[in-house]
C-alpha atoms as a PDB file:
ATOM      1  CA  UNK A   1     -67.348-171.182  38.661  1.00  0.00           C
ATOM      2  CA  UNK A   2     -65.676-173.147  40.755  1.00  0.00           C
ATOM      3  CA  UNK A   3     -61.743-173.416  41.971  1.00  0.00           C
ATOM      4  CA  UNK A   4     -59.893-176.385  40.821  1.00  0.00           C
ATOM      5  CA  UNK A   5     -57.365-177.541  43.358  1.00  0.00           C
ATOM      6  CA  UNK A   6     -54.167-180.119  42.309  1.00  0.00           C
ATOM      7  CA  UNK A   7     -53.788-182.423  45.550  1.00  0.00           C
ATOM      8  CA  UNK A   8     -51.088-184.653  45.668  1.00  0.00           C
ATOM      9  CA  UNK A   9     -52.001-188.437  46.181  1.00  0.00           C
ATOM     10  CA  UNK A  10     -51.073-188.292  49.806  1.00  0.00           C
ATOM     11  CA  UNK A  11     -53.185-185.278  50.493  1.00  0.00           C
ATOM     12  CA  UNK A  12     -55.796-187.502  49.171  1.00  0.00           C
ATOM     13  CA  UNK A  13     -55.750-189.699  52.248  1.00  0.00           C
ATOM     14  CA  UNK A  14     -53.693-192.896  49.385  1.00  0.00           C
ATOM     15  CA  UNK A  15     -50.901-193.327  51.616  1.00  0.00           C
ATOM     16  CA  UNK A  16     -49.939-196.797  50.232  1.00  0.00           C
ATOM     17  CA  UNK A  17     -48.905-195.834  46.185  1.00  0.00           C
ATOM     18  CA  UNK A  18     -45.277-194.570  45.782  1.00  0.00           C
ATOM     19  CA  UNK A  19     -45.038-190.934  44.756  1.00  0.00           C
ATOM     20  CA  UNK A  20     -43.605-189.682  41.733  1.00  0.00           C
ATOM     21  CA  UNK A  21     -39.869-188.900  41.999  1.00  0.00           C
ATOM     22  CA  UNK A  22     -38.544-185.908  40.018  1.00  0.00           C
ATOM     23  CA  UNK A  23     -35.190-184.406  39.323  1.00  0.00           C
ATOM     24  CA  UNK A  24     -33.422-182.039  37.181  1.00  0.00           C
ATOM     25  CA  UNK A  25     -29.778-181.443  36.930  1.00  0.00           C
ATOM     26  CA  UNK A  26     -28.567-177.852  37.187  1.00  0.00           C
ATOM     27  CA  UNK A  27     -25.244-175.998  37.031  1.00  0.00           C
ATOM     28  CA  UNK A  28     -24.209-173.530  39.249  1.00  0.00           C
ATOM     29  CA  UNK A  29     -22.057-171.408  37.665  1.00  0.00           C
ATOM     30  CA  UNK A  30     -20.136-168.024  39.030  1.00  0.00           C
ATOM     31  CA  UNK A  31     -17.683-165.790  38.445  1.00  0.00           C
ATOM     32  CA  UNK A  32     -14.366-165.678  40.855  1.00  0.00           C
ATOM     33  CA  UNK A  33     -14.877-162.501  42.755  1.00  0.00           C
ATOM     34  CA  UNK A  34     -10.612-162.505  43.068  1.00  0.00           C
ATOM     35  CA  UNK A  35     -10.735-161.617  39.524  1.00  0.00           C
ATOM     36  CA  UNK A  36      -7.983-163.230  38.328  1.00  0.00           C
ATOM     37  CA  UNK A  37      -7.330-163.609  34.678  1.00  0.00           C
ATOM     38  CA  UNK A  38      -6.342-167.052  33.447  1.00  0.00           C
ATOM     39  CA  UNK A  39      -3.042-166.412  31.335  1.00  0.00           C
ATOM     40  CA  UNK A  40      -4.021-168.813  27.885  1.00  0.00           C
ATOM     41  CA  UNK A  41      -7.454-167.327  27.399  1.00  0.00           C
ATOM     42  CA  UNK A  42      -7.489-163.695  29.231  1.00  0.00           C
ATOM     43  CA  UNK A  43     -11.006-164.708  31.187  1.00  0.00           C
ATOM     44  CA  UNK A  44     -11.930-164.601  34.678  1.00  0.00           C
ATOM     45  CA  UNK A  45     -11.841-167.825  36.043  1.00  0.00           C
ATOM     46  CA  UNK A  46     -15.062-169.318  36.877  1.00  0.00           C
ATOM     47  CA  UNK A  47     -16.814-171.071  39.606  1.00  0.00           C
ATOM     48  CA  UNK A  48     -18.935-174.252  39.477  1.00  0.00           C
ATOM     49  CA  UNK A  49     -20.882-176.383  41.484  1.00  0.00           C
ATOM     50  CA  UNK A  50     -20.115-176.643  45.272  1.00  0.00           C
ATOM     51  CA  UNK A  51     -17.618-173.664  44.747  1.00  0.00           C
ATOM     52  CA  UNK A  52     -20.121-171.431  43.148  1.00  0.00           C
ATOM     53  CA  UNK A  53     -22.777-172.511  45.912  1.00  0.00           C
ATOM     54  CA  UNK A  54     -20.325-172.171  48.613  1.00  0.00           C
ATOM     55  CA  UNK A  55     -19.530-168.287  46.737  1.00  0.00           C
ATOM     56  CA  UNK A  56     -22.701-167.059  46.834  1.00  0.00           C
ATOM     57  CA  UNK A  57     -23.790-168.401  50.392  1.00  0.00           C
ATOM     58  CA  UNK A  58     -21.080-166.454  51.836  1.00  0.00           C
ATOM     59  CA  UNK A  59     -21.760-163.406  49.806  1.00  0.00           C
ATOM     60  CA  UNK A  60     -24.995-163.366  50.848  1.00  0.00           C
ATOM     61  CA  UNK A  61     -23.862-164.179  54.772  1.00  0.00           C
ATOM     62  CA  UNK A  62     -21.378-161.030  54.730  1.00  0.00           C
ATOM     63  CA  UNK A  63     -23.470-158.462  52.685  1.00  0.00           C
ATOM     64  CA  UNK A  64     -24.688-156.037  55.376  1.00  0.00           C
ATOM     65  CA  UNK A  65     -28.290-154.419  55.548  1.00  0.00           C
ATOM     66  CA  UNK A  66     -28.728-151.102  53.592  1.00  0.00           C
ATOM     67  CA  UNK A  67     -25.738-152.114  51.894  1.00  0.00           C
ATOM     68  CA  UNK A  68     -27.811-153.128  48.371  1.00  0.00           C
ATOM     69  CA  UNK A  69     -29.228-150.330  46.935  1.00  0.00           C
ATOM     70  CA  UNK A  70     -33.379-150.351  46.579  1.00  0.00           C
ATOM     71  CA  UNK A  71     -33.200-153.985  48.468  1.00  0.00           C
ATOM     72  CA  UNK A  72     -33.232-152.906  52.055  1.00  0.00           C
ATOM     73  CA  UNK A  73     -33.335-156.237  53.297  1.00  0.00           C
ATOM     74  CA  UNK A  74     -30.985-157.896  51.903  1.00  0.00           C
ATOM     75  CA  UNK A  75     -28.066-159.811  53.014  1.00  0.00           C
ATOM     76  CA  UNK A  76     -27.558-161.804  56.752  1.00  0.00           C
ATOM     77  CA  UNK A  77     -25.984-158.725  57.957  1.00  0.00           C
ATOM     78  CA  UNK A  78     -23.464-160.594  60.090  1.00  0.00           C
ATOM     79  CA  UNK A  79     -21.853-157.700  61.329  1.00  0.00           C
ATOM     80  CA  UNK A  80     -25.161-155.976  62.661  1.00  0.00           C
ATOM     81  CA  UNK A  81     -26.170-159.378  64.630  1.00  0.00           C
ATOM     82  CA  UNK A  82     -22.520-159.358  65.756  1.00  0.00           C
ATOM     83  CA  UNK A  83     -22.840-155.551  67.398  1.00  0.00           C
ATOM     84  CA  UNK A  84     -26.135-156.302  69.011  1.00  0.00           C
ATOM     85  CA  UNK A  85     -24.613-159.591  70.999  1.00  0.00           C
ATOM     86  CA  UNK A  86     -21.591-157.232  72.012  1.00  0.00           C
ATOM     87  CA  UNK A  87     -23.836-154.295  73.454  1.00  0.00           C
ATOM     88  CA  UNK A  88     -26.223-157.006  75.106  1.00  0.00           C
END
C-alpha cells in the first residue's frame, strides 16, 4: 500500500494561487507567581496575554538545569551559561 503525502500548493511547484490564511485566537492565561490575594474576591490575581507570555518566558529563562525534577533539561539555565563565560 502506498503512503499518501499532503503537499501544500507551493510544494507543488503553483506558485501563482494565494495560500490559505488561518488563525485562531487564544488566551494566555497565568497565575501571579507574587501571590497576592485580591481583597473583594480572596483569589490570586491572574495574568493574561502579553503578561502571562512575558511570565512564563522568564520562568523558563531563570529555571536552572537539574532544577525540575525527572526533566533534566529543562529551563535556559542562565546562571550555568553565566559561570562558564566567567571561568573562560
Amino acid at each position: 500500500m502506498a503512503t499518501r503525502r499532503a503537499y501544500s500548493r507551493e510544494d507543488q511547484g503553483d506558485l501563482n494561487t494565494t495560500s490559505i490564511a488561518t488563525s485562531r485566537n487564544v488566551d494566555f492565561k497565568d497565575i501571579d507567581l507574587s501571590f497576592q490575594v485580591t481583597a473583594t474576591s480572596g483569589d490570586i490575581f491572574k495574568k493574561q496575554s502579553t503578561a502571562a507570555v512575558k511570565q512564563a518566558i522568564k520562568t523558563l529563562l531563570l529555571t536552572n538545569r537539574l532544577e525540575k525534577p525527572f526533566l533534566a533539561t529543562f529551563g535556559g539555565d542562565l546562571q550555568g551559561q553565566l559561570l562558564f563565560v566567567i571561568t573562560l
